[in-house]
C-alpha atoms as a PDB file:
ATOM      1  CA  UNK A   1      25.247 116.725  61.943  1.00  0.00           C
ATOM      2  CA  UNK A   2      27.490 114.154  62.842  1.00  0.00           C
ATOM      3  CA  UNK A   3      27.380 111.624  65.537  1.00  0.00           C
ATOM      4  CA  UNK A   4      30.116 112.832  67.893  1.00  0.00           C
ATOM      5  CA  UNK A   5      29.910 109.925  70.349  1.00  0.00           C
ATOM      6  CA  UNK A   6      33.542 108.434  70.216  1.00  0.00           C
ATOM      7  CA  UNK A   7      35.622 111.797  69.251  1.00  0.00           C
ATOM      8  CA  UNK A   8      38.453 112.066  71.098  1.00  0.00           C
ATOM      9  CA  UNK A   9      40.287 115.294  72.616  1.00  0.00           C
ATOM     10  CA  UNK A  10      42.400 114.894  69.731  1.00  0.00           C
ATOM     11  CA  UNK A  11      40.107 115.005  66.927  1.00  0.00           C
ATOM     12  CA  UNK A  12      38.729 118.010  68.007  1.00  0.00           C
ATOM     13  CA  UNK A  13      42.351 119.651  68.210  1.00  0.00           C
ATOM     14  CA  UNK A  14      42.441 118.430  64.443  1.00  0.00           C
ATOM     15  CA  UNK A  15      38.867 119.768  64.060  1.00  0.00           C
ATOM     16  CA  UNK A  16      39.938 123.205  64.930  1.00  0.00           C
ATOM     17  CA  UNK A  17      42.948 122.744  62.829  1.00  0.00           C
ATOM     18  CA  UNK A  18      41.436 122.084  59.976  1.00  0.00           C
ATOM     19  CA  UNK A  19      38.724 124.488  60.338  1.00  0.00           C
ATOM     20  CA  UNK A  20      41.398 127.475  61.283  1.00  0.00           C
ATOM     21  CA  UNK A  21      43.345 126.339  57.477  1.00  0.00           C
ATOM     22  CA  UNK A  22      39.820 127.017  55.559  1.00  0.00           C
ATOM     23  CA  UNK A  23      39.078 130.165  56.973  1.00  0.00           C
ATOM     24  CA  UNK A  24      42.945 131.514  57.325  1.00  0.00           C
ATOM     25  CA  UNK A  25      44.466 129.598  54.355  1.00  0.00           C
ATOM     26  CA  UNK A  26      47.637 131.757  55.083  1.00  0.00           C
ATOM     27  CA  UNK A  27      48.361 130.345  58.391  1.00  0.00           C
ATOM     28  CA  UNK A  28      50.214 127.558  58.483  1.00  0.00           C
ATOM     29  CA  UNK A  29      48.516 124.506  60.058  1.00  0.00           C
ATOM     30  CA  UNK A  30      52.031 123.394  62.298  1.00  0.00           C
ATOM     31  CA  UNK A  31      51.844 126.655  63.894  1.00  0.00           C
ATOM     32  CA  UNK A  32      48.190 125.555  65.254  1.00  0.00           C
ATOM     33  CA  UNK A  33      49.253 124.264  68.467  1.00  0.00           C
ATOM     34  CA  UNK A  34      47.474 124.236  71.562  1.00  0.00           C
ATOM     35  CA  UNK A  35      49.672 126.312  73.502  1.00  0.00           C
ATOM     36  CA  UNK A  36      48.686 129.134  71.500  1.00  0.00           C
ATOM     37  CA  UNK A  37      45.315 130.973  70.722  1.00  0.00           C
ATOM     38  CA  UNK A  38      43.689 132.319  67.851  1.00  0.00           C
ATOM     39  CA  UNK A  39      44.336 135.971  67.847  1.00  0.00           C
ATOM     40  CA  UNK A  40      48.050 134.586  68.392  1.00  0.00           C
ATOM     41  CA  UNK A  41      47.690 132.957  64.953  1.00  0.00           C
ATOM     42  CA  UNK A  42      46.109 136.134  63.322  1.00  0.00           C
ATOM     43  CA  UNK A  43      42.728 135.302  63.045  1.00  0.00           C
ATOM     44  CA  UNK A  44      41.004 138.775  63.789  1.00  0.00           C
ATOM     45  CA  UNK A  45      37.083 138.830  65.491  1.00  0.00           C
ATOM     46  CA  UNK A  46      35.235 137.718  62.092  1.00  0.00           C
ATOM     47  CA  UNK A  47      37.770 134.892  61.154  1.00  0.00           C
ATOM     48  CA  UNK A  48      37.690 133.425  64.837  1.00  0.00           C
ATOM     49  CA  UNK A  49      33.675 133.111  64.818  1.00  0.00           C
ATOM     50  CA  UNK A  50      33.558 131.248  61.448  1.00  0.00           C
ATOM     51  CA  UNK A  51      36.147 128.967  62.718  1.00  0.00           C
ATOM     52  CA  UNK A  52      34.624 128.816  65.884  1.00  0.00           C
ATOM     53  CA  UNK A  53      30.809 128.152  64.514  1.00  0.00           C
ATOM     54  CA  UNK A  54      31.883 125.487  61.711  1.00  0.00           C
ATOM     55  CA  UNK A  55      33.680 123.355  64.235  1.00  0.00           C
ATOM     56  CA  UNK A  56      30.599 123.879  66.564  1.00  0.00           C
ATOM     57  CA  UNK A  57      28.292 123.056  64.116  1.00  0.00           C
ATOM     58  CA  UNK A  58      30.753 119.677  62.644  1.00  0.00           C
ATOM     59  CA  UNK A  59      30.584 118.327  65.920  1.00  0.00           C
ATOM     60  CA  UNK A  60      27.484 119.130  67.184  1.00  0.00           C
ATOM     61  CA  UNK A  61      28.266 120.794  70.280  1.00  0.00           C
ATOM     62  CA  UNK A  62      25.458 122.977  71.984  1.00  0.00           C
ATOM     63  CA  UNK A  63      27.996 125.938  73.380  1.00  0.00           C
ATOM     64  CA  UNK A  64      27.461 129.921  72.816  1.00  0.00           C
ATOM     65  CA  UNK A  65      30.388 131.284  71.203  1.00  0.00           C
ATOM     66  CA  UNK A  66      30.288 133.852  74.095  1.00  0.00           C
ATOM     67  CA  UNK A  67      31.783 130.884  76.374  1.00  0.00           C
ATOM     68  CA  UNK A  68      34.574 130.512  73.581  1.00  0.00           C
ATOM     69  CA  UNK A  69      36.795 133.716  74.485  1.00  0.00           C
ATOM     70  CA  UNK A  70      39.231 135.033  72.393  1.00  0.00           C
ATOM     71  CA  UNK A  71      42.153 134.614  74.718  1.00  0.00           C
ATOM     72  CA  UNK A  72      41.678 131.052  75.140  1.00  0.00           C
ATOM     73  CA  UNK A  73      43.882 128.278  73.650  1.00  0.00           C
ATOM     74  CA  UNK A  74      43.394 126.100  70.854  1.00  0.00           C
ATOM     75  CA  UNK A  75      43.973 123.439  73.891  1.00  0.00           C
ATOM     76  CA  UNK A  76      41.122 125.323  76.111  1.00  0.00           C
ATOM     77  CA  UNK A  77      38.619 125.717  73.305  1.00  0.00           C
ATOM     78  CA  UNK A  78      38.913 122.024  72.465  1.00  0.00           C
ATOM     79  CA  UNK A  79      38.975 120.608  76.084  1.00  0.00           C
ATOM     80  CA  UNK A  80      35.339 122.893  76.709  1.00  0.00           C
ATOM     81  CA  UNK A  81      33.691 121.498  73.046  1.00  0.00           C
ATOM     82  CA  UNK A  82      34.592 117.653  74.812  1.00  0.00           C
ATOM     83  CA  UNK A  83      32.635 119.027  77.916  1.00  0.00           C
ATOM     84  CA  UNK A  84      29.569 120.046  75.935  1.00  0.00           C
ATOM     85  CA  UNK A  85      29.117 117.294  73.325  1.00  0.00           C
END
């Protein structure tokens, strides 16, 4: 794991972005916003839980996936991860 110390709200937007691309090479990484969520992007149950667990596991955050709802945004997801590094 990485130490996660200085990331910034910002990094961990580009976190999920990048995360999002490798599991759902299809979508398209501008349409990654925060505004929207993940089911929004297409990402179905199984493709939201791998994106969701790599970026947990990059950053080392300590947070139950069953916190991370599906109808959250990209924005909400990142702004809990910050509160739970």
């Amino acid at each position: 794991m990485s130490d996660t110390t200085g990331l910034t709200h910002d990094e961990i937007l580009r976190t999920i972005r990048r995360h999002t691309v490798a599991v759902v090479p299809e979508i398209d990484s501008a349409r990654i916003v925060p505004e929207r969520t993940l089911d929004e992007l297409g990402c179905n149950s199984i493709d939201r839980a791998e994106i969701l667990t790599g970026v947990l596991e990059e950053l080392d955050v300590d947070l139950p996936l069953e916190k991370l709802t599906s109808g959250a945004t990209v924005e909400e997801l990142a702004r809990l991860m910050g509160e739970h590094r």
